[in-house]
N, C-alpha and C. Protein backbone atom coordinates (compact mmCIF):
# COMPACT_ATOMS: atom_id res chain seq x y z
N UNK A 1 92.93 139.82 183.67
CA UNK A 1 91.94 139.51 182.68
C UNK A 1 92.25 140.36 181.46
N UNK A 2 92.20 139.86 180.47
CA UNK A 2 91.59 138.68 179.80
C UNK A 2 93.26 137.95 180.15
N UNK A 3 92.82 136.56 180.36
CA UNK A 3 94.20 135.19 180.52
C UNK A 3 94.01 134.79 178.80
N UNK A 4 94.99 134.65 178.19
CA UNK A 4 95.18 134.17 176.45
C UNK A 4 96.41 133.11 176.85
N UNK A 5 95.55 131.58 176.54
CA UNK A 5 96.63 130.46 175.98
C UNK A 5 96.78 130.51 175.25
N UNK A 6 98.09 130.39 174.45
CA UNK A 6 98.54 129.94 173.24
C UNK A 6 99.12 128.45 172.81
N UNK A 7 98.54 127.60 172.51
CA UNK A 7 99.20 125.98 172.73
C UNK A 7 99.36 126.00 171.03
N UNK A 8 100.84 125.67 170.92
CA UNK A 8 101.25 125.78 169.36
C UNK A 8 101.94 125.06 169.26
N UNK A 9 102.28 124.12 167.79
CA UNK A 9 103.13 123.16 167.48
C UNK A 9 104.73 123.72 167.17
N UNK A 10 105.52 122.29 167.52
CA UNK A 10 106.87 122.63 167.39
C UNK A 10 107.05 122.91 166.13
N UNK A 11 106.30 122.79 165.05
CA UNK A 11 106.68 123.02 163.82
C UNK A 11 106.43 124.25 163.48
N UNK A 12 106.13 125.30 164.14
CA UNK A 12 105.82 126.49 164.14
C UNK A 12 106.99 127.65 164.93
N UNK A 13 108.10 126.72 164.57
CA UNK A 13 109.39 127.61 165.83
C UNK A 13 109.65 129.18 164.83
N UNK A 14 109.14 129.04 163.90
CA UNK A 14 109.30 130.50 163.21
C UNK A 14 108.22 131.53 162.75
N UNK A 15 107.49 131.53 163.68
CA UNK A 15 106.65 132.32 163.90
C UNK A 15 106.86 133.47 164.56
N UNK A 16 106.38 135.20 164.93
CA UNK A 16 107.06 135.51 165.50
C UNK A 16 106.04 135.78 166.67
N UNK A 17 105.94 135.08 167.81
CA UNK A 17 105.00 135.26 168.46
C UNK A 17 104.27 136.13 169.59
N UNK A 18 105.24 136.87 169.74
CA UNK A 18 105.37 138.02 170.48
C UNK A 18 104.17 139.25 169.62
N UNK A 19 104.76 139.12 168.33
CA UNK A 19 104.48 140.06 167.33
C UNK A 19 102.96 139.87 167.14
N UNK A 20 102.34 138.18 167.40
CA UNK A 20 101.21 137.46 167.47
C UNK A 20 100.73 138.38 168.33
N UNK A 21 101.29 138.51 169.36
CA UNK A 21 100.39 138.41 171.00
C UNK A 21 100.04 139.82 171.31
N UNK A 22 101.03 140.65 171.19
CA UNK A 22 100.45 142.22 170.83
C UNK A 22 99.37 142.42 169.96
N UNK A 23 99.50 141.77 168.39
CA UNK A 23 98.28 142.17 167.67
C UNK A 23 96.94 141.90 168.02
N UNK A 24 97.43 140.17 168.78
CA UNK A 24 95.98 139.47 169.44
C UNK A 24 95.68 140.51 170.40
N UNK A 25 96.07 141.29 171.70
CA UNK A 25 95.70 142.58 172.94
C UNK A 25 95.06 143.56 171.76
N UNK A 26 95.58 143.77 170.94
CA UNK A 26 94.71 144.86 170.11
C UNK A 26 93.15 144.37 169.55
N UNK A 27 93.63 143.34 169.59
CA UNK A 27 92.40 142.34 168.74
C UNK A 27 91.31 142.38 169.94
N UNK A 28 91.32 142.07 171.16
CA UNK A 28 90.79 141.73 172.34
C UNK A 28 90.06 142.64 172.77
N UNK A 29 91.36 143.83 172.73
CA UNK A 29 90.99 145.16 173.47
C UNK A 29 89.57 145.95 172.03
N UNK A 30 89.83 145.94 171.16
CA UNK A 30 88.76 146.87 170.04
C UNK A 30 87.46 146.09 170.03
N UNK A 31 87.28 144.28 170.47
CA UNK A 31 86.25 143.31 170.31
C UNK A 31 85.72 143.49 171.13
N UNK A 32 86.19 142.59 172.52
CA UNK A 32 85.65 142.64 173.53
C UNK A 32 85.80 144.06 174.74
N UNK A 33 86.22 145.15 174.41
CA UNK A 33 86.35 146.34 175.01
C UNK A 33 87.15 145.68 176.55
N UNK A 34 88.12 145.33 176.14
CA UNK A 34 88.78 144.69 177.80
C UNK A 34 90.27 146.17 177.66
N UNK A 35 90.91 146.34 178.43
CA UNK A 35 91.72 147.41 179.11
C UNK A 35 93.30 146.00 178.56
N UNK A 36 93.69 147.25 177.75
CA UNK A 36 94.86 146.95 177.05
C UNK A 36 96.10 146.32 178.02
N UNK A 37 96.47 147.15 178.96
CA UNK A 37 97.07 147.11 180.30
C UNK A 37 97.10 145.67 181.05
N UNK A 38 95.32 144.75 181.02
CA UNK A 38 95.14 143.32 181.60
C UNK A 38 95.39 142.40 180.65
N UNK A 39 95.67 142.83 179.35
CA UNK A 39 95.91 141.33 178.37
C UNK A 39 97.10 140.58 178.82
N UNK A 40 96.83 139.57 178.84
CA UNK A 40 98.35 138.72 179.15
C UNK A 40 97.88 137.43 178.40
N UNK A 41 99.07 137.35 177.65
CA UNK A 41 99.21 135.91 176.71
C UNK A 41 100.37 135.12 177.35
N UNK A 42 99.67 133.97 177.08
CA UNK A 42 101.41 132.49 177.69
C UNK A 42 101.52 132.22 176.07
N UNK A 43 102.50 131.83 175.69
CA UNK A 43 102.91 131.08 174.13
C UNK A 43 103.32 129.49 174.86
N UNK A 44 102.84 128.41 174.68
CA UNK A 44 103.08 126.72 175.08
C UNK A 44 103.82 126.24 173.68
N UNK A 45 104.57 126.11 173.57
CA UNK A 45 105.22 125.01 172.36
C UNK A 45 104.87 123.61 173.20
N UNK A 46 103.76 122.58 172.07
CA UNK A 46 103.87 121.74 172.50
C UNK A 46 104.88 120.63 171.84
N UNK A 47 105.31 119.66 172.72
CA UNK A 47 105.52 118.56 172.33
C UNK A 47 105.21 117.42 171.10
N UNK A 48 104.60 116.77 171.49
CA UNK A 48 104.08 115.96 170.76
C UNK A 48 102.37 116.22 170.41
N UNK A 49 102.02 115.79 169.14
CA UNK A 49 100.90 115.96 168.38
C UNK A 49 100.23 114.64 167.74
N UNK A 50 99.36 114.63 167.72
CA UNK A 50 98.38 113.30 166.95
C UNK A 50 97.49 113.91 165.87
N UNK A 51 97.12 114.01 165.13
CA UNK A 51 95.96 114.48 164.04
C UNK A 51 94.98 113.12 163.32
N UNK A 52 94.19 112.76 163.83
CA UNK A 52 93.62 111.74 162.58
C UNK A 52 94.51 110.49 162.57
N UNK A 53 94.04 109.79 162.10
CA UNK A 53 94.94 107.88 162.07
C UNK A 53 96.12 107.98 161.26
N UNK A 54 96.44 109.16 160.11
CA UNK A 54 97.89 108.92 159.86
C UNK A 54 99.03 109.84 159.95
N UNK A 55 100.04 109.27 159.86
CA UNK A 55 101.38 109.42 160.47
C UNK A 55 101.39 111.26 159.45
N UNK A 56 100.82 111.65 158.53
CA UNK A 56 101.41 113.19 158.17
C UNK A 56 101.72 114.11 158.85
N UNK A 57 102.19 114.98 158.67
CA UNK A 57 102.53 116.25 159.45
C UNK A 57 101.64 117.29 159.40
N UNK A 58 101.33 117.22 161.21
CA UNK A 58 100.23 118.43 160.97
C UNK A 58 100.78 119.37 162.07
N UNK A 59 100.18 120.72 161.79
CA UNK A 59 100.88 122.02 163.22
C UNK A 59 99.38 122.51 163.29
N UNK A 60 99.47 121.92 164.91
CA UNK A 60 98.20 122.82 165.41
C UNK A 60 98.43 123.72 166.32
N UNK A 61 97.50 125.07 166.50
CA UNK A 61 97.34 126.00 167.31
C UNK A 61 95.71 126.56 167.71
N UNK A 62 95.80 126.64 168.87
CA UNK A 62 94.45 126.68 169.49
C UNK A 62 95.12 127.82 170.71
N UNK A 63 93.77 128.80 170.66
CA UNK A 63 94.35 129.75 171.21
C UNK A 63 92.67 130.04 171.79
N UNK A 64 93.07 130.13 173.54
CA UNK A 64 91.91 130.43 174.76
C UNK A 64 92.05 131.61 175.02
N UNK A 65 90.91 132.29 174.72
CA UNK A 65 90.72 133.72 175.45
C UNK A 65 89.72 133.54 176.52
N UNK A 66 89.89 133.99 177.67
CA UNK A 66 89.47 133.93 179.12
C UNK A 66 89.04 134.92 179.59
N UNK A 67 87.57 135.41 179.47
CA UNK A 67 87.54 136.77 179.78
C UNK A 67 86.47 136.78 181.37
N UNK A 68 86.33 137.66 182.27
CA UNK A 68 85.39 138.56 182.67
C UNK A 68 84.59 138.33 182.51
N UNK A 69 83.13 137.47 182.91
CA UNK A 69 81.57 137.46 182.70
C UNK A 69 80.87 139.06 182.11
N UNK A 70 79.88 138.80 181.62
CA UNK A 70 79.07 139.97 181.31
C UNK A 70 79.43 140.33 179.38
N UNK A 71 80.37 139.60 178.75
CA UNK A 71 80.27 139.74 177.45
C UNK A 71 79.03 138.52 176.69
N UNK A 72 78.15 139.21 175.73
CA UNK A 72 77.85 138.59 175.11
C UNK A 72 77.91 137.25 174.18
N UNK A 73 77.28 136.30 173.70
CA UNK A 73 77.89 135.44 173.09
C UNK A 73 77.95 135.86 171.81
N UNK A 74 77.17 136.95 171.17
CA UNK A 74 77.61 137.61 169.67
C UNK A 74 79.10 138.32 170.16
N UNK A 75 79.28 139.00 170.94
CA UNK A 75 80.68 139.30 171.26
C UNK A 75 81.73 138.88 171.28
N UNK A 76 81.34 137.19 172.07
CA UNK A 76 82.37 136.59 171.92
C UNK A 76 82.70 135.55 170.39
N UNK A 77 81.76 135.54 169.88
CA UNK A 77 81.75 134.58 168.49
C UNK A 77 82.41 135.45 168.07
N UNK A 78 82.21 136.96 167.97
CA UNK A 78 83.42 138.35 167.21
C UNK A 78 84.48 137.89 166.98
N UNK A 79 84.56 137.42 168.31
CA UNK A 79 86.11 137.87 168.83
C UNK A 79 86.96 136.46 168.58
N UNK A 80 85.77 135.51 168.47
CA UNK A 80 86.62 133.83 167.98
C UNK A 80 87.18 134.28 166.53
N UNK A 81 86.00 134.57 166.21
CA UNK A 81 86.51 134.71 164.16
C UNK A 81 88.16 135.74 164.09
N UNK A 82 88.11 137.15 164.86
CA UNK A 82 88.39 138.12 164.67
C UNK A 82 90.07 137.02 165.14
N UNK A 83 90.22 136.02 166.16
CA UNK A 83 91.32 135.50 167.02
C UNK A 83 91.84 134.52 165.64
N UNK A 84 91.16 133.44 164.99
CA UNK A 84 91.46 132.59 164.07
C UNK A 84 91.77 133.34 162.49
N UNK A 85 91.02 134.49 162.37
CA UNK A 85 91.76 135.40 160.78
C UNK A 85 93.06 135.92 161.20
N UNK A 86 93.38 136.28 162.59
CA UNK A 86 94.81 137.08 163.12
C UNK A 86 95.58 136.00 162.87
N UNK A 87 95.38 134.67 163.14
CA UNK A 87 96.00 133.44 163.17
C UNK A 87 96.54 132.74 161.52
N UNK A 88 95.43 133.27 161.04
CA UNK A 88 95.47 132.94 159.50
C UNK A 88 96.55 134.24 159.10
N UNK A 89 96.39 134.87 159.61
CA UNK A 89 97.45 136.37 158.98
C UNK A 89 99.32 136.07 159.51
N UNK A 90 99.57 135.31 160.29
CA UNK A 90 100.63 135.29 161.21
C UNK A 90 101.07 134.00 160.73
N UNK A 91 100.03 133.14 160.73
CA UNK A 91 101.03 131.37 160.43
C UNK A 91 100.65 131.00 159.12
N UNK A 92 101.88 130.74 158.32
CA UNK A 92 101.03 131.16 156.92
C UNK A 92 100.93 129.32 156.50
N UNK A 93 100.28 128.71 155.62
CA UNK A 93 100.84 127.69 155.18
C UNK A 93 102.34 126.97 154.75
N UNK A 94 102.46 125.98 154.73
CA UNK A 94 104.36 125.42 154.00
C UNK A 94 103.45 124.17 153.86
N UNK A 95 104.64 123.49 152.53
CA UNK A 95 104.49 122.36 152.17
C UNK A 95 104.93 121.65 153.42
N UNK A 96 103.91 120.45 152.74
CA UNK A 96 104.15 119.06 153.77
C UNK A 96 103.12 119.42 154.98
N UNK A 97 102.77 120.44 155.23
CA UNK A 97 101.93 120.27 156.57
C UNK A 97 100.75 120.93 156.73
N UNK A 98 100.27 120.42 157.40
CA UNK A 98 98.50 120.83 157.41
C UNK A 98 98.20 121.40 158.85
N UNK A 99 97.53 123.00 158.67
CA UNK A 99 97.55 124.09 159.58
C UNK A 99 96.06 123.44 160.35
N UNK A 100 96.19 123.37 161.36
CA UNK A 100 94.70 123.27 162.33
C UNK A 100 95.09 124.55 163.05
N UNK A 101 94.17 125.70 162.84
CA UNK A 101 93.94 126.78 163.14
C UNK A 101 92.90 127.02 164.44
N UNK A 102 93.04 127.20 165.45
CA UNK A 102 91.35 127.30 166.14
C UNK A 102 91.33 128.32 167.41
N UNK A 103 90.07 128.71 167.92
CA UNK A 103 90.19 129.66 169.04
C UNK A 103 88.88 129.40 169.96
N UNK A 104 88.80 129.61 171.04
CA UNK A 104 87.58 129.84 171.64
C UNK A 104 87.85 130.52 173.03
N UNK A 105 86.40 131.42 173.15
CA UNK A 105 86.43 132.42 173.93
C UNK A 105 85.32 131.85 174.84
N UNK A 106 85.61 132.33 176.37
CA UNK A 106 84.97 131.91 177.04
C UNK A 106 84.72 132.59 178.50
N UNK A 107 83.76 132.22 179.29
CA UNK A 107 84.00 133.30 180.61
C UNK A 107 85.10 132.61 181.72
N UNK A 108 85.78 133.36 182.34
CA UNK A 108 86.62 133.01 183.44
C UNK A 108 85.46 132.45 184.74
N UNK A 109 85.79 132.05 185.38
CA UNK A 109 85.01 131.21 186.10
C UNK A 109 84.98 132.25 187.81
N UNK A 110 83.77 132.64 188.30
CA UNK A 110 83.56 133.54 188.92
C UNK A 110 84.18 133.49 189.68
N UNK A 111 85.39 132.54 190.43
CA UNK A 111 86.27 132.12 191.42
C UNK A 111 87.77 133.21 191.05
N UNK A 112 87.58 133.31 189.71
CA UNK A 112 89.29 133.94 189.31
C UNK A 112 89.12 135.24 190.24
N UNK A 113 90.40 135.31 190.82
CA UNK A 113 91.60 136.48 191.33
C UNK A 113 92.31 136.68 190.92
N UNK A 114 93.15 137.85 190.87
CA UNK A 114 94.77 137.90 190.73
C UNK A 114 95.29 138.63 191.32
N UNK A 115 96.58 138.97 191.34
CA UNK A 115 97.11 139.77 192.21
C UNK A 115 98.52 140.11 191.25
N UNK A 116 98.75 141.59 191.38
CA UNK A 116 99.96 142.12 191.41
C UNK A 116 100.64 142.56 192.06
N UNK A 117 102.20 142.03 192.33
CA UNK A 117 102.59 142.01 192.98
C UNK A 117 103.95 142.69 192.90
């Protein structure tokens, strides 16, 4: 805990996302007070994309933070805004394409385990 998806467009292959995913654990860890040590991010390049009825070029990224029950929902609204300005700081605009930026935070579902192994 916290589990962080990252589902991002192929048009985004120059991003540096690593560099993303550390700042996002810092981001996580100062918001939601979670232990630096449990952040773990996946990065997904997706495939294919649809936006709206026409054919333009759009790059979307939507990014799930998965936390631990017991945070607030002012906590977690923090931590949406605090996830989509990091996002705005990292993927900057380019011509020709239109940025769908987004995040949402949510509780892990009281079933999650994990294990290290």
């Amino acid at each position: 805990m916290p589990q962080i998806t990252v589902e991002r467009s192929p048009y985004l292959d120059d991003v540096d996302w690593e560099e993303f995913a550390l700042a996002l654990h810092a981001v996580v860890v100062e918001t939601a007070a979670a232990r630096l040590e449990a952040c773990k991010t996946r990065v997904l390049r997706t495939e294919d994309e649809v936006v709206g009825a026409e054919r333009e070029r759009h790059a979307v990224v939507d990014v799930s933070v998965a936390l631990l029950a017991g945070r607030s929902d002012e906590t977690k609204a923090r931590l949406t805004e605090a996830v989509v300005e990091l996002l705005r700081k990292h993927v900057r605009p380019r011509d020709g394409l239109t940025l769908h930026l987004s995040a949402e935070v949510r509780d892990l579902d009281p079933s999650y385990r994990k294990a290290e192994v």
